[in-house]
C-alpha atoms as a PDB file:
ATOM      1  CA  UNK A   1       0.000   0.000   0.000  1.00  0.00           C
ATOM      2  CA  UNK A   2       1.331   3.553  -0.788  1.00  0.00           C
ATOM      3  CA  UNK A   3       1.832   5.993   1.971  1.00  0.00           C
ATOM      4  CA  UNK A   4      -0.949   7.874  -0.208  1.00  0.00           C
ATOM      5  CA  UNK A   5      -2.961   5.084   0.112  1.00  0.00           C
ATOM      6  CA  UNK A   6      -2.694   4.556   3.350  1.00  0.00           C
ATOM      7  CA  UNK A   7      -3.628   8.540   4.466  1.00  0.00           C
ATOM      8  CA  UNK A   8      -6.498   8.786   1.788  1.00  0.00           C
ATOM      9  CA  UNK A   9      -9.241   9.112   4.556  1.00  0.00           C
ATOM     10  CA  UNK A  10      -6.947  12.390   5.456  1.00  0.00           C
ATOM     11  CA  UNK A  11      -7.284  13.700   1.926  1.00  0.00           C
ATOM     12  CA  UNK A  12     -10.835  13.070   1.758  1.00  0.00           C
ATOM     13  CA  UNK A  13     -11.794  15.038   4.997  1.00  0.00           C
ATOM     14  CA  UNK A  14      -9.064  17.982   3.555  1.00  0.00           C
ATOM     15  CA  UNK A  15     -11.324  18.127  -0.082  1.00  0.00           C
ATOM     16  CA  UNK A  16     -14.481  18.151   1.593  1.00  0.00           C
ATOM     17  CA  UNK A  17     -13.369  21.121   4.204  1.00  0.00           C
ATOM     18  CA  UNK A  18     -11.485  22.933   1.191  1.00  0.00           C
ATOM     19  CA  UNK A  19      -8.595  23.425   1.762  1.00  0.00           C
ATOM     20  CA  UNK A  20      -7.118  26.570  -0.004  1.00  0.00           C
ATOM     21  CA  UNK A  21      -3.612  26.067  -1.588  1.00  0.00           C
ATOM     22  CA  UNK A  22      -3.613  22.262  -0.874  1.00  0.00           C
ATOM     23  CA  UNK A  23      -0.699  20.294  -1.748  1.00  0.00           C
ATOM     24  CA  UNK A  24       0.496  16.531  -1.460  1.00  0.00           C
ATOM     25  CA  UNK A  25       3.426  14.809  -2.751  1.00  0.00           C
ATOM     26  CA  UNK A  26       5.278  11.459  -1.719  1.00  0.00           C
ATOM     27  CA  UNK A  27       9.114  12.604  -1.231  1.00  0.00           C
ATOM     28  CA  UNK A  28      12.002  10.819   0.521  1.00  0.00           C
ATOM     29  CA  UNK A  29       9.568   8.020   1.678  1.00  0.00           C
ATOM     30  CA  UNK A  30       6.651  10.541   3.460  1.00  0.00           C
ATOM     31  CA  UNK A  31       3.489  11.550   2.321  1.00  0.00           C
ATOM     32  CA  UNK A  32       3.942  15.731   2.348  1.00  0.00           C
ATOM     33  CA  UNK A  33       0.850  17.794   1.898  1.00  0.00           C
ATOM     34  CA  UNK A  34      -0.438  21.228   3.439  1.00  0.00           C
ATOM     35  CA  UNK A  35      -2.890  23.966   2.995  1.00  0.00           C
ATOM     36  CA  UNK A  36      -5.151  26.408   4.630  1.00  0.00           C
ATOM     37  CA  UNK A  37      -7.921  25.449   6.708  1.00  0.00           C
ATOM     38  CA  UNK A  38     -10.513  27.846   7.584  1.00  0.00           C
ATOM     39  CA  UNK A  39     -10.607  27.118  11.747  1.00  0.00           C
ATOM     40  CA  UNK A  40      -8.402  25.992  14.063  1.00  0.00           C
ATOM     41  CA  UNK A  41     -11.023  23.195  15.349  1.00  0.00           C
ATOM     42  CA  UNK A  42     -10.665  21.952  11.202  1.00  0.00           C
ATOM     43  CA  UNK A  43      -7.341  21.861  11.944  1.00  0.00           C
ATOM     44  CA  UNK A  44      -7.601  19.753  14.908  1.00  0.00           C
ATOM     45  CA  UNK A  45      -9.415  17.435  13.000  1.00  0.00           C
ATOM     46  CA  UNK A  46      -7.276  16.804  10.405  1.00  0.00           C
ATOM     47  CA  UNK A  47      -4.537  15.949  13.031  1.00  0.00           C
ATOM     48  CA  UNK A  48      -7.063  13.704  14.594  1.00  0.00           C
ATOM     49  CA  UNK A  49      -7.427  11.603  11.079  1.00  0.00           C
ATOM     50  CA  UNK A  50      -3.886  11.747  10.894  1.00  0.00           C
ATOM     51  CA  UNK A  51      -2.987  10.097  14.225  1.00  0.00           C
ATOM     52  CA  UNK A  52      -6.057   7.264  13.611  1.00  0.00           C
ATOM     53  CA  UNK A  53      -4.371   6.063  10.922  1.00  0.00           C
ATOM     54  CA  UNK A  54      -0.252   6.748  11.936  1.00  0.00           C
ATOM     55  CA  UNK A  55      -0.340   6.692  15.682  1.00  0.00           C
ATOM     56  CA  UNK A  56       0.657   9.750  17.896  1.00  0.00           C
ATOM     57  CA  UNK A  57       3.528  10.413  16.502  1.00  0.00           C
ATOM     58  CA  UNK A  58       3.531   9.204  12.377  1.00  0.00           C
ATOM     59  CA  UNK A  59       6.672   9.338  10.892  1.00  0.00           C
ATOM     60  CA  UNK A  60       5.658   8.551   7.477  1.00  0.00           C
ATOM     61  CA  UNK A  61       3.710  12.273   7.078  1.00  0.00           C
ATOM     62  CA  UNK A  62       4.469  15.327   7.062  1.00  0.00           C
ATOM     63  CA  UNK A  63       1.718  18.028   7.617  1.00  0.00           C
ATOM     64  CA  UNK A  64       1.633  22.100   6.803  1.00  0.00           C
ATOM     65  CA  UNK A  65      -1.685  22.394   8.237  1.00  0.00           C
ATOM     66  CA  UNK A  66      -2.629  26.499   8.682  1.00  0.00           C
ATOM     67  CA  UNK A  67      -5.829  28.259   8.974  1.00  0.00           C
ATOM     68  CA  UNK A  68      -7.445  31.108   7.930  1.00  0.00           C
ATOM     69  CA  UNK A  69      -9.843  32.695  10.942  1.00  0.00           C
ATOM     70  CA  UNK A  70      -7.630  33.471  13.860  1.00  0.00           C
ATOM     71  CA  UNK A  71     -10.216  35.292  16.180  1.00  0.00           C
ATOM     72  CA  UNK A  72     -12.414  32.024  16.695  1.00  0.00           C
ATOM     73  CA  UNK A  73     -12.013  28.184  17.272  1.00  0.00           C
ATOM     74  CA  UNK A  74     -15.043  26.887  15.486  1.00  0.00           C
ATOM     75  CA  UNK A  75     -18.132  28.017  13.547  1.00  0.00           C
ATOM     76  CA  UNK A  76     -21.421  26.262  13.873  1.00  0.00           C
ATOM     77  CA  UNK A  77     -24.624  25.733  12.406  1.00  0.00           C
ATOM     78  CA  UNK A  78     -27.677  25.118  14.993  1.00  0.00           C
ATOM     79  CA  UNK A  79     -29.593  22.132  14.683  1.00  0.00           C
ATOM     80  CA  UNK A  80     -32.414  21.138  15.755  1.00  0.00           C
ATOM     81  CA  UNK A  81     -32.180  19.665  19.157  1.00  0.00           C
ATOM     82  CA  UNK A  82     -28.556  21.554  19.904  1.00  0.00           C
ATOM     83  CA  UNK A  83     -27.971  23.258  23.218  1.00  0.00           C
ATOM     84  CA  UNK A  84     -25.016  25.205  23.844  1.00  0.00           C
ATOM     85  CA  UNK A  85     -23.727  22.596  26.239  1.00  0.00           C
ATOM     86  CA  UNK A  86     -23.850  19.800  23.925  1.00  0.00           C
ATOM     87  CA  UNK A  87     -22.226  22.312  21.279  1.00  0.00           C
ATOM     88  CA  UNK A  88     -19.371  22.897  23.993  1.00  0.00           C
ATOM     89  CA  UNK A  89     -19.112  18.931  24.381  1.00  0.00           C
ATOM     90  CA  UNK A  90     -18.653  18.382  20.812  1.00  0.00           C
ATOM     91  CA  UNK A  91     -16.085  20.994  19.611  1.00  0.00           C
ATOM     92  CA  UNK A  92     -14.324  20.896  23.029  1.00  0.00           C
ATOM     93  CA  UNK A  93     -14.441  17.947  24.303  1.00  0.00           C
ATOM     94  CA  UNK A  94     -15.897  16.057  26.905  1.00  0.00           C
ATOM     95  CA  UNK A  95     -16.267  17.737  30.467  1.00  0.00           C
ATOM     96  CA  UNK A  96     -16.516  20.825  28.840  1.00  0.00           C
ATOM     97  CA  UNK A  97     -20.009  21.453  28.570  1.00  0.00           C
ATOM     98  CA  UNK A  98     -20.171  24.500  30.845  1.00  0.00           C
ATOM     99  CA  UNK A  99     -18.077  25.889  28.455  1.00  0.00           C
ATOM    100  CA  UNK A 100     -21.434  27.156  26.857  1.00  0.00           C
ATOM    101  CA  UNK A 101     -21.687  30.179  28.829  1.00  0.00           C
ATOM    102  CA  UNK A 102     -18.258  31.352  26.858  1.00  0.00           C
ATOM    103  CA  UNK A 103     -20.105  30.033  23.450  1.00  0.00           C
ATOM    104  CA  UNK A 104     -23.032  32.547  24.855  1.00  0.00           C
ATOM    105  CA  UNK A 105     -20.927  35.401  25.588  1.00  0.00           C
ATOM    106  CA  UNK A 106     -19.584  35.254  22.546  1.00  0.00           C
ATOM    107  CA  UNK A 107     -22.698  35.099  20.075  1.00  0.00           C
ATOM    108  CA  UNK A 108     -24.750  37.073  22.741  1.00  0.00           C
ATOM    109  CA  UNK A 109     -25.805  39.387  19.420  1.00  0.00           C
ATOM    110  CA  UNK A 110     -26.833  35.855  17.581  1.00  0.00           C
ATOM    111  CA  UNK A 111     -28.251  34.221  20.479  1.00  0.00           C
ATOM    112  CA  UNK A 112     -29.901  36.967  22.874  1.00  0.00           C
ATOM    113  CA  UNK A 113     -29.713  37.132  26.699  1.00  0.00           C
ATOM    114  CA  UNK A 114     -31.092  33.563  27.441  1.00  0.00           C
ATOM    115  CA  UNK A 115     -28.187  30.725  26.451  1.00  0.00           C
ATOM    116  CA  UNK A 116     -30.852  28.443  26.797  1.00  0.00           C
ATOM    117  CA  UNK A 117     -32.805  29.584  23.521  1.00  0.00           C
ATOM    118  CA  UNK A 118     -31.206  29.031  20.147  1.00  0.00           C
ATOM    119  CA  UNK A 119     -32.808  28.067  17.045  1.00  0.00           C
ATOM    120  CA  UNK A 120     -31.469  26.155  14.298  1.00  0.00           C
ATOM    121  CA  UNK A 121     -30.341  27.797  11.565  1.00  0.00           C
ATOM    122  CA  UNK A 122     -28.498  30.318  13.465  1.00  0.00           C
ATOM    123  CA  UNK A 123     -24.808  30.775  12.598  1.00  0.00           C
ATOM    124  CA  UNK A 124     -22.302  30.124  16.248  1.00  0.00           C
ATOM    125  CA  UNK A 125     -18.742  31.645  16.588  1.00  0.00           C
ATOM    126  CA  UNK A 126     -17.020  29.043  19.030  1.00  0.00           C
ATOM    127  CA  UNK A 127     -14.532  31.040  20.946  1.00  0.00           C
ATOM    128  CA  UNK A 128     -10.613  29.841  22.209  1.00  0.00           C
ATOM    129  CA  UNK A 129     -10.880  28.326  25.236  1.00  0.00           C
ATOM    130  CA  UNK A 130      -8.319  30.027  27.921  1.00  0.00           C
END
């Protein structure tokens, strides 16, 4: 199996996020390929497909992975049946549901005074955690 191959499920989840500028080659025995994400949490997931399939610490790949929106973590679409805890749970991680009231704060002109009422449809900023 090529190292290509083998990381495919990595280049899949890259074309459907778009990646702006992408690149991959197979040099000196790694797979090398970059590009521009637009959110940090996009990022993170590309990492996350990375070390599935290589382990913590592949050294058969090398990734360039930057993105493009520096002044929040995530965006978000509400669904139906989202709260902004189990928004916090999902892009953060688990345990970090009361992270809502920073998801809150920051889409207060989106969302309103009560975190408890969003509808779907509406468009969520996901702040950096400190």
């Amino acid at each position: 199996m090529s190292i290509k191959a083998k990381y495919q499920p990595v280049l899949d989840l890259g074309e459907t996020m778009a990646v702006e500028g992408g690149y991959v080659r197979e040099e000196d025995g790694k797979l090398k390929f970059g590009g521009k994400v637009k959110t940090a949490h996009d990022k993170n997931l590309l990492w996350d497909k990375i070390k599935e399939i290589g382990g913590e610490s592949p050294n058969d790949i090398e990734a360039d992975i930057t993105y493009a929106e520096q002044g929040f973590f995530a965006e978000h679409t509400v669904q139906s049946g989202d709260t902004l805890y189990k928004i916090a749970e999902q892009y953060y991680g688990k345990g970090k549901g009361m992270s809502y009231k920073q998801i809150h704060e920051a889409n207060r002109d989106v969302i309103g005074d009560n975190p408890d009422v969003i509808h779907p449809g509406q468009e969520l900023k996901l702040p950096f955690l400190a």
